[in-house]
Every structure is written in C-alpha cells, then in structure tokens.
N, C-alpha and C. Protein backbone atom coordinates (compact mmCIF):
# COMPACT_ATOMS: atom_id res chain seq x y z
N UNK A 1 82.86 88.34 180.03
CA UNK A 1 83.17 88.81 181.37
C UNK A 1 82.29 89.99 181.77
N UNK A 2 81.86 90.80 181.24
CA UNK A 2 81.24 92.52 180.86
C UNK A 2 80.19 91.57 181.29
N UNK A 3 79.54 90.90 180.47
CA UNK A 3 78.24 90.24 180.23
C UNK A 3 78.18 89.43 181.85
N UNK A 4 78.43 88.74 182.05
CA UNK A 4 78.29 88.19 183.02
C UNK A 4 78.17 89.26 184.55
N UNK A 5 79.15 90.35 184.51
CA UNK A 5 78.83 91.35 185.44
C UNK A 5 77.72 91.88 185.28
N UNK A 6 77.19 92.35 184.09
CA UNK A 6 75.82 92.92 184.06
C UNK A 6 74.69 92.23 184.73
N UNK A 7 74.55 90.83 184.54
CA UNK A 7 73.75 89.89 184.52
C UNK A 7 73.71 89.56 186.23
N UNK A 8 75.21 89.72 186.70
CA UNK A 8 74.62 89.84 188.07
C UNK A 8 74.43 90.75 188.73
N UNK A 9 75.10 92.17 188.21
CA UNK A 9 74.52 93.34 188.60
C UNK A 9 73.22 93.44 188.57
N UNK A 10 72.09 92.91 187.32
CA UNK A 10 70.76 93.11 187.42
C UNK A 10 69.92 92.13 188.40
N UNK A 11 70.72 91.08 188.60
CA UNK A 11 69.63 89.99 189.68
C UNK A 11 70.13 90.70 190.85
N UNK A 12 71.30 91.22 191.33
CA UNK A 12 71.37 91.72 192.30
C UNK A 12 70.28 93.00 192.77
N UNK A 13 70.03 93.79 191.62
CA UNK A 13 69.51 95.06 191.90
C UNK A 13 68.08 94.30 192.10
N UNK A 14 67.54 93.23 191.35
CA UNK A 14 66.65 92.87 190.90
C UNK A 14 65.99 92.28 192.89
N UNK A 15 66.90 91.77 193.22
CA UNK A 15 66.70 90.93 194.42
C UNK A 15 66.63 91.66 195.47
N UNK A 16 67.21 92.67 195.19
CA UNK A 16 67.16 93.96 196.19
C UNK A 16 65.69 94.74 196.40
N UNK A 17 64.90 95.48 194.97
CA UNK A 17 63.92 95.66 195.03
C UNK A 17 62.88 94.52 195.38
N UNK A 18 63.33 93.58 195.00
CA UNK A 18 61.83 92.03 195.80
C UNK A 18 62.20 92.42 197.01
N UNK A 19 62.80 92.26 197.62
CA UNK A 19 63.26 92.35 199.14
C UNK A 19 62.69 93.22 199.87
N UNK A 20 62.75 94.62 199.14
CA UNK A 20 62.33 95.96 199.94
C UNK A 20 60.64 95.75 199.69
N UNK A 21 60.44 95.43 198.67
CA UNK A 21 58.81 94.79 198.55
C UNK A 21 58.68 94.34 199.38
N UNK A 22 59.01 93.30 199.49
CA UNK A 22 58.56 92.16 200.76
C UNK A 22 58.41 92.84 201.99
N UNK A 23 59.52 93.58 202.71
CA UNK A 23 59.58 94.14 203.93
C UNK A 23 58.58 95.33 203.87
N UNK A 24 58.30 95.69 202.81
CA UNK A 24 57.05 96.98 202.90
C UNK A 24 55.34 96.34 202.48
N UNK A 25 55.10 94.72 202.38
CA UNK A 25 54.32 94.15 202.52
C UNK A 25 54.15 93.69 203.61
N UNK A 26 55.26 93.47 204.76
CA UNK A 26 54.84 92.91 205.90
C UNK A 26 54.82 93.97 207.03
N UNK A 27 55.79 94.91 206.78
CA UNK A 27 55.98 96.00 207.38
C UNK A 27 54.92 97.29 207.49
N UNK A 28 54.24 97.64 206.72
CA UNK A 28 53.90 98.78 206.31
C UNK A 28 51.95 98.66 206.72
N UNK A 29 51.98 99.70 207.50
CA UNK A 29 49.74 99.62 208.14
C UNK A 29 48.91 99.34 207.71
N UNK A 30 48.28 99.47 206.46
CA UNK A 30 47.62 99.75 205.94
C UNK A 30 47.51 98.96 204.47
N UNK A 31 46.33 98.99 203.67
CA UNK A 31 46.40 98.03 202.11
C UNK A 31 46.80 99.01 201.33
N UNK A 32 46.26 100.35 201.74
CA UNK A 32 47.24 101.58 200.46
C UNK A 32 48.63 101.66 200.38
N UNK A 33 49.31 101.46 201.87
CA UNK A 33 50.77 101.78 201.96
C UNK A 33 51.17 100.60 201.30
N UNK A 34 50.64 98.91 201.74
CA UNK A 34 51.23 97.78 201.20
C UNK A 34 51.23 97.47 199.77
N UNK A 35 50.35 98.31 199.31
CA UNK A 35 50.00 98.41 198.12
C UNK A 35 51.01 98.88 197.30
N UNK A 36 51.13 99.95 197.81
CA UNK A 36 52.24 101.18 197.01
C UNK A 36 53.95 100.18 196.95
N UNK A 37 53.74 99.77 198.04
CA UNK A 37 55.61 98.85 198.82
C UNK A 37 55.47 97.40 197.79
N UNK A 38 54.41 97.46 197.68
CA UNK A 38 54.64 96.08 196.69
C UNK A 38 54.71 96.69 194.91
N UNK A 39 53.67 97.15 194.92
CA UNK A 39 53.88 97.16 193.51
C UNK A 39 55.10 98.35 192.51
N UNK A 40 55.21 98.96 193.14
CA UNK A 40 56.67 99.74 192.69
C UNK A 40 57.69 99.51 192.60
N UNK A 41 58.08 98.48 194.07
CA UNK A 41 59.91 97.97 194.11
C UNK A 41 59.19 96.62 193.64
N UNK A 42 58.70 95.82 193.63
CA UNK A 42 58.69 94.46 193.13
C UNK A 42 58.81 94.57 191.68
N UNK A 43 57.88 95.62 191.22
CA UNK A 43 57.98 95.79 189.53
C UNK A 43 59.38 96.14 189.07
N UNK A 44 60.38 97.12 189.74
CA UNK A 44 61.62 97.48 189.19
C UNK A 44 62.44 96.05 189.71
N UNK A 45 61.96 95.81 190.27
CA UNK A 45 62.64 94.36 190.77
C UNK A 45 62.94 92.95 189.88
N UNK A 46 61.23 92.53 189.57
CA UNK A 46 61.03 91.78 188.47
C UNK A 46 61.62 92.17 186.88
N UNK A 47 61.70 93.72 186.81
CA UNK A 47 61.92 93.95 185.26
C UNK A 47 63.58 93.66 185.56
N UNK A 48 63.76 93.89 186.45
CA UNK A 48 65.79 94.03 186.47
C UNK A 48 65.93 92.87 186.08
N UNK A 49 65.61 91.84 187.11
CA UNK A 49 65.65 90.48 186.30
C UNK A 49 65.40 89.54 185.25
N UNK A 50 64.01 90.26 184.69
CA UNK A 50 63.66 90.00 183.14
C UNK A 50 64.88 90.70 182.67
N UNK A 51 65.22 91.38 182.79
CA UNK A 51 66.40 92.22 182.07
C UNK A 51 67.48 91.41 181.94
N UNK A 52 67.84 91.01 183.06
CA UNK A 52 68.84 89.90 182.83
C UNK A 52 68.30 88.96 182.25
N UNK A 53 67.71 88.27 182.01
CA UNK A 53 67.39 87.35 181.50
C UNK A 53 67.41 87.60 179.86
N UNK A 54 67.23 88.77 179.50
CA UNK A 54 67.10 89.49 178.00
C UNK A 54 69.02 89.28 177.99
N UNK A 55 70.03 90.30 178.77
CA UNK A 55 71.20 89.77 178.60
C UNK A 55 71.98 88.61 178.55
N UNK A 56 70.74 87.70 179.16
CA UNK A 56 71.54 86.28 179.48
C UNK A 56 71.25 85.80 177.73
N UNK A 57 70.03 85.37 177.76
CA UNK A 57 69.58 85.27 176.31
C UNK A 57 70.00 85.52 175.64
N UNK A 58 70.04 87.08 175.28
CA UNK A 58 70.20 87.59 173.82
C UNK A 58 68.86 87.72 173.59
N UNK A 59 68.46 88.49 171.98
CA UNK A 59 68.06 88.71 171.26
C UNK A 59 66.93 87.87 170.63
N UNK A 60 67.25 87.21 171.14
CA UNK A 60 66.44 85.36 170.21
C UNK A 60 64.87 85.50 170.97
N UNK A 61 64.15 84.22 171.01
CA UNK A 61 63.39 83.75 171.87
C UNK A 61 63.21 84.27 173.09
N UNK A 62 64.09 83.42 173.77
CA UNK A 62 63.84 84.07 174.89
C UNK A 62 63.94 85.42 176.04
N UNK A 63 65.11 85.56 174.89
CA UNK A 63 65.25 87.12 175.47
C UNK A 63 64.29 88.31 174.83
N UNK A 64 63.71 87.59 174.09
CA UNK A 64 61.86 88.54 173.03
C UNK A 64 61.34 88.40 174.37
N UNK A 65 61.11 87.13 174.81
CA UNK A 65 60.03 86.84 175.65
C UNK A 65 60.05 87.48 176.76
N UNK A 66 61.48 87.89 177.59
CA UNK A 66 61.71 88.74 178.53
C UNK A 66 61.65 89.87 178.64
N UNK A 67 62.08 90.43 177.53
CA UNK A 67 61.09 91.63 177.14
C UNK A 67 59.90 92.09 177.00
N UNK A 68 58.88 90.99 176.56
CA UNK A 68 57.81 91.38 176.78
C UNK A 68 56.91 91.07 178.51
N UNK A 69 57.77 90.19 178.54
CA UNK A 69 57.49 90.44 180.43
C UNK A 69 57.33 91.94 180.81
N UNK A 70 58.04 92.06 180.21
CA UNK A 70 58.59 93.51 181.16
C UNK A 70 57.52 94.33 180.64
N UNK A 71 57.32 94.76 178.95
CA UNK A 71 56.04 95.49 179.02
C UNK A 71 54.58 94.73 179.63
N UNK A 72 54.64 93.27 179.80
CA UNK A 72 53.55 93.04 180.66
C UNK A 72 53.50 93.39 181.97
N UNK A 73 54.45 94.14 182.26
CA UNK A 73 54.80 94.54 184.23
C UNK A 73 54.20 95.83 184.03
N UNK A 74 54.57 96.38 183.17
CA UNK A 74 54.58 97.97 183.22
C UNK A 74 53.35 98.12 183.07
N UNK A 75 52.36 97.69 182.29
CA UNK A 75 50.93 97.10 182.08
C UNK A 75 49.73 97.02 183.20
N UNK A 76 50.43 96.15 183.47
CA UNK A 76 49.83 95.20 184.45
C UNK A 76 49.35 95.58 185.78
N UNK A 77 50.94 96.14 186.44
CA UNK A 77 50.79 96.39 187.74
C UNK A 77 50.29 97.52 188.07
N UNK A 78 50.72 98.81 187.42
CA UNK A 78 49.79 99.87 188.21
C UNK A 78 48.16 99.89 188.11
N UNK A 79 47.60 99.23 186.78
CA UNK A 79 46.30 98.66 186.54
C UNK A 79 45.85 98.29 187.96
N UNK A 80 46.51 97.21 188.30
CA UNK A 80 46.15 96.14 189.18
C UNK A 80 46.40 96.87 190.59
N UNK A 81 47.32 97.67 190.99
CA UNK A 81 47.58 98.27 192.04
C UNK A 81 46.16 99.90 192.33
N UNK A 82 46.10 100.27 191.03
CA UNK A 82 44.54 100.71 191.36
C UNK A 82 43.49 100.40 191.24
N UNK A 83 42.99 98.99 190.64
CA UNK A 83 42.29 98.60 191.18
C UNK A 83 41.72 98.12 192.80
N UNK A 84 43.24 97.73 193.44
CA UNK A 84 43.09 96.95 194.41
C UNK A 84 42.97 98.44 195.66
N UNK A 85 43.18 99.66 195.11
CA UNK A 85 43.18 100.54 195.98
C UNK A 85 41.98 101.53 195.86
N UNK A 86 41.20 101.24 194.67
CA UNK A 86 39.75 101.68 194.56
C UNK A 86 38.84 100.48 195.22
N UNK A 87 39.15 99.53 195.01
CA UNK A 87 38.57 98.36 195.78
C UNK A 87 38.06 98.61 197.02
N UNK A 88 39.40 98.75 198.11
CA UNK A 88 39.80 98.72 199.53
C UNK A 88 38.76 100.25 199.91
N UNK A 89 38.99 101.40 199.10
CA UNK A 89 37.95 102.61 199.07
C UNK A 89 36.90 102.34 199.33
N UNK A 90 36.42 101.80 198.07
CA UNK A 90 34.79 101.37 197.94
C UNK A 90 34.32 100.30 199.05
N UNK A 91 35.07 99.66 199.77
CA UNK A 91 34.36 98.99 200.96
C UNK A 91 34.79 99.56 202.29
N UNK A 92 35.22 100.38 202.37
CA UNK A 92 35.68 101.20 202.99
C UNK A 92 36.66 101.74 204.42
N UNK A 93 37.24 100.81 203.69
CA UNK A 93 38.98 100.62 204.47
C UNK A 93 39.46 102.43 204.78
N UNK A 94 39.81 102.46 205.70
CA UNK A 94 40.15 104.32 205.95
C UNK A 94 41.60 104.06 205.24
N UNK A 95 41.93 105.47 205.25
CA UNK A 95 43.31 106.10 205.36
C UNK A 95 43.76 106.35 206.70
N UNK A 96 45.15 106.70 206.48
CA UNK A 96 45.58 107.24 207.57
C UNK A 96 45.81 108.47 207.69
N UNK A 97 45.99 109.11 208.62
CA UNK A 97 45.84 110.64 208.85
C UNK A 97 44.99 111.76 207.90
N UNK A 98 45.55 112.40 206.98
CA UNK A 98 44.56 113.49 206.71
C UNK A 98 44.12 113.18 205.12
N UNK A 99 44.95 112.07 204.66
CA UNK A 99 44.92 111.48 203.30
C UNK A 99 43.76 110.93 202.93
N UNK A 100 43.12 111.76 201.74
CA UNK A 100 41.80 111.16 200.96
C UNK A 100 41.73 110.92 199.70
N UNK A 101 40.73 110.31 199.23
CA UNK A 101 41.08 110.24 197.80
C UNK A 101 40.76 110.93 197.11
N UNK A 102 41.13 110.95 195.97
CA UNK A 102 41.54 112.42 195.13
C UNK A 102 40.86 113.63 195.26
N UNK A 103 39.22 113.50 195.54
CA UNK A 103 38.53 114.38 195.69
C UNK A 103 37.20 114.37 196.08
N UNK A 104 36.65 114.93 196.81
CA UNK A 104 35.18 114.14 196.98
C UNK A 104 34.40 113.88 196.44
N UNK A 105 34.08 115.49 195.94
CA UNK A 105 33.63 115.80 194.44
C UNK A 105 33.35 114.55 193.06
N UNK A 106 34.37 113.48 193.62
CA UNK A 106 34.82 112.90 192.80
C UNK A 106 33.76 111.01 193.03
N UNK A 107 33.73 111.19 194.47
CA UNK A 107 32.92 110.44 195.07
C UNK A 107 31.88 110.47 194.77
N UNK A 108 30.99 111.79 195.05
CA UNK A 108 29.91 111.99 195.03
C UNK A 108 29.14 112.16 193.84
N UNK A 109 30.13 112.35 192.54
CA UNK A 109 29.84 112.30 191.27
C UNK A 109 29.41 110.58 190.98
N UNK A 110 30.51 109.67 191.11
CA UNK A 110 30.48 108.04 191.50
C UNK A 110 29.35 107.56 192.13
N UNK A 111 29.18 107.59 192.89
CA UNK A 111 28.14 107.84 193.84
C UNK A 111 26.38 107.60 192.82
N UNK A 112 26.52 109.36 192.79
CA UNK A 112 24.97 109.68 191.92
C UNK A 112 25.33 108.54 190.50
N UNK A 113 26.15 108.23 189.86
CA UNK A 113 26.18 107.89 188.45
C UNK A 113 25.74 106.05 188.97
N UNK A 114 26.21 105.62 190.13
CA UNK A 114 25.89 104.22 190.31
C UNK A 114 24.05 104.03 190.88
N UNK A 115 24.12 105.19 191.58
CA UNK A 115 22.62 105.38 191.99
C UNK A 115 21.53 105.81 190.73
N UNK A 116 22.51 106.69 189.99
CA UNK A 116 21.40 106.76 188.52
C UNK A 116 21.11 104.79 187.85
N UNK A 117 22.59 104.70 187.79
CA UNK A 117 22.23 103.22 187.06
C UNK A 117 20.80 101.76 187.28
N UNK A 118 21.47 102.38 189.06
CA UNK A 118 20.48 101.43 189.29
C UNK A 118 19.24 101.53 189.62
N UNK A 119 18.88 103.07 189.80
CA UNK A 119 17.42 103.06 189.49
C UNK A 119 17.29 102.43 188.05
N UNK A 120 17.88 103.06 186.96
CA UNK A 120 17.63 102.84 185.30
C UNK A 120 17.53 101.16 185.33
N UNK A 121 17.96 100.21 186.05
CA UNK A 121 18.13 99.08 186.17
C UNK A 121 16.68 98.26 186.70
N UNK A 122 16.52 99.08 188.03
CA UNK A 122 15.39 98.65 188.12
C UNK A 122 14.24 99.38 187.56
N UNK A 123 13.79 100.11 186.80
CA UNK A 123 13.10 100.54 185.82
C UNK A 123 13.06 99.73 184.98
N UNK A 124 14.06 99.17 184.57
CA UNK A 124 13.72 98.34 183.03
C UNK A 124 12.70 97.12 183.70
N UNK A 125 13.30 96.66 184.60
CA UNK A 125 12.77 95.32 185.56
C UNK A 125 11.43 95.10 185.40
C-alpha cells in the first residue's frame, strides 16, 4: 500500500516537472531560457520517474537499470544543455537584456586560441 503511494507520488511529481518543461519550451524567448526550462525540470522529472520505476522494480534488473538512467541524466544533460548554449553563442544568437556570457575576457582568449590554431593549421599545409 506505502509502495504503491510512493510510486504514484513519484510519476506524479515526475509528470509535473515534464509538464513545466514543456510549457517553458514553448513558452519561454529565447534558446538560453528554453534551454534552461527544459533541461532542469525535465531532468528532475525523468529521474522521479526512473525512481519509480527503481520502487516499482526493486532492486533486481530492472530497478539497477533505472538507476543507472538516472546517473545517465545527471551526466548527460547539463553536458548537453552547455553545449547547446555555447553552440547558440558561437553563431551568435543574442541574449536578452544586459546578460552575457561569463566574461569577455573569456571570448577573446577563445577567440586568439582558435585563430592561433588555425594559422598553425595552415602552416603545416
């Protein structure tokens, strides 16, 4: 009985964060903001439900396997969520209002180190 409340307590919570994902993927200006709305509540979202799925299971197989979902989320997504927001940078999608990235300094270091390369690149040539 315990067990079974948990199990829908977590798809509930679980369905809740997809949800608020979703509405902050369709909702929200910008690829940084949609960015942020997806990969934060979808991830606590998806793990709630791997989670259940670990309670539904048990211990065994498949509830191993749901577990390691979950460290593949934790992994995965913020990886993938900065990539896709250094991406959107580098071709050069703005921000909104006074928000930049981390530093310029930081750019312009990037910058000279890709411009060193590729002279060194075409040098070898």
């Amino acid at each position: 009985m315990i067990r079974t409340a948990v199990i829908i307590a977590l798809i509930v919570v679980g369905c809740f964060f997809l949800t608020v994902g979703t509405v902050g993927l369709l909702r929200l200006p910008n690829v940084y903001n949609r960015m942020h709305a997806t990969s934060k509540p979808t991830t606590l979202g998806t793990a709630a439900i791997f989670l259940a799925g670990f309670v539904y299971f048990g211990p065994g197989n498949e509830g191993l396997t749901s577990l390691i979902g979950i460290v593949f989320l934790f992994l995965t997504v913020p990886t993938g969520a900065h990539m896709i927001a250094r991406s959107a940078e580098r071709i050069g999608v703005p921000f909104l209002g006074s928000v930049t990235w981390p530093d310029a300094s930081v750019l312009a270091n990037d910058q000279r180190d890709r411009d060193e390369r590729r002279s060194a690149d075409d040098s070898d040539e």
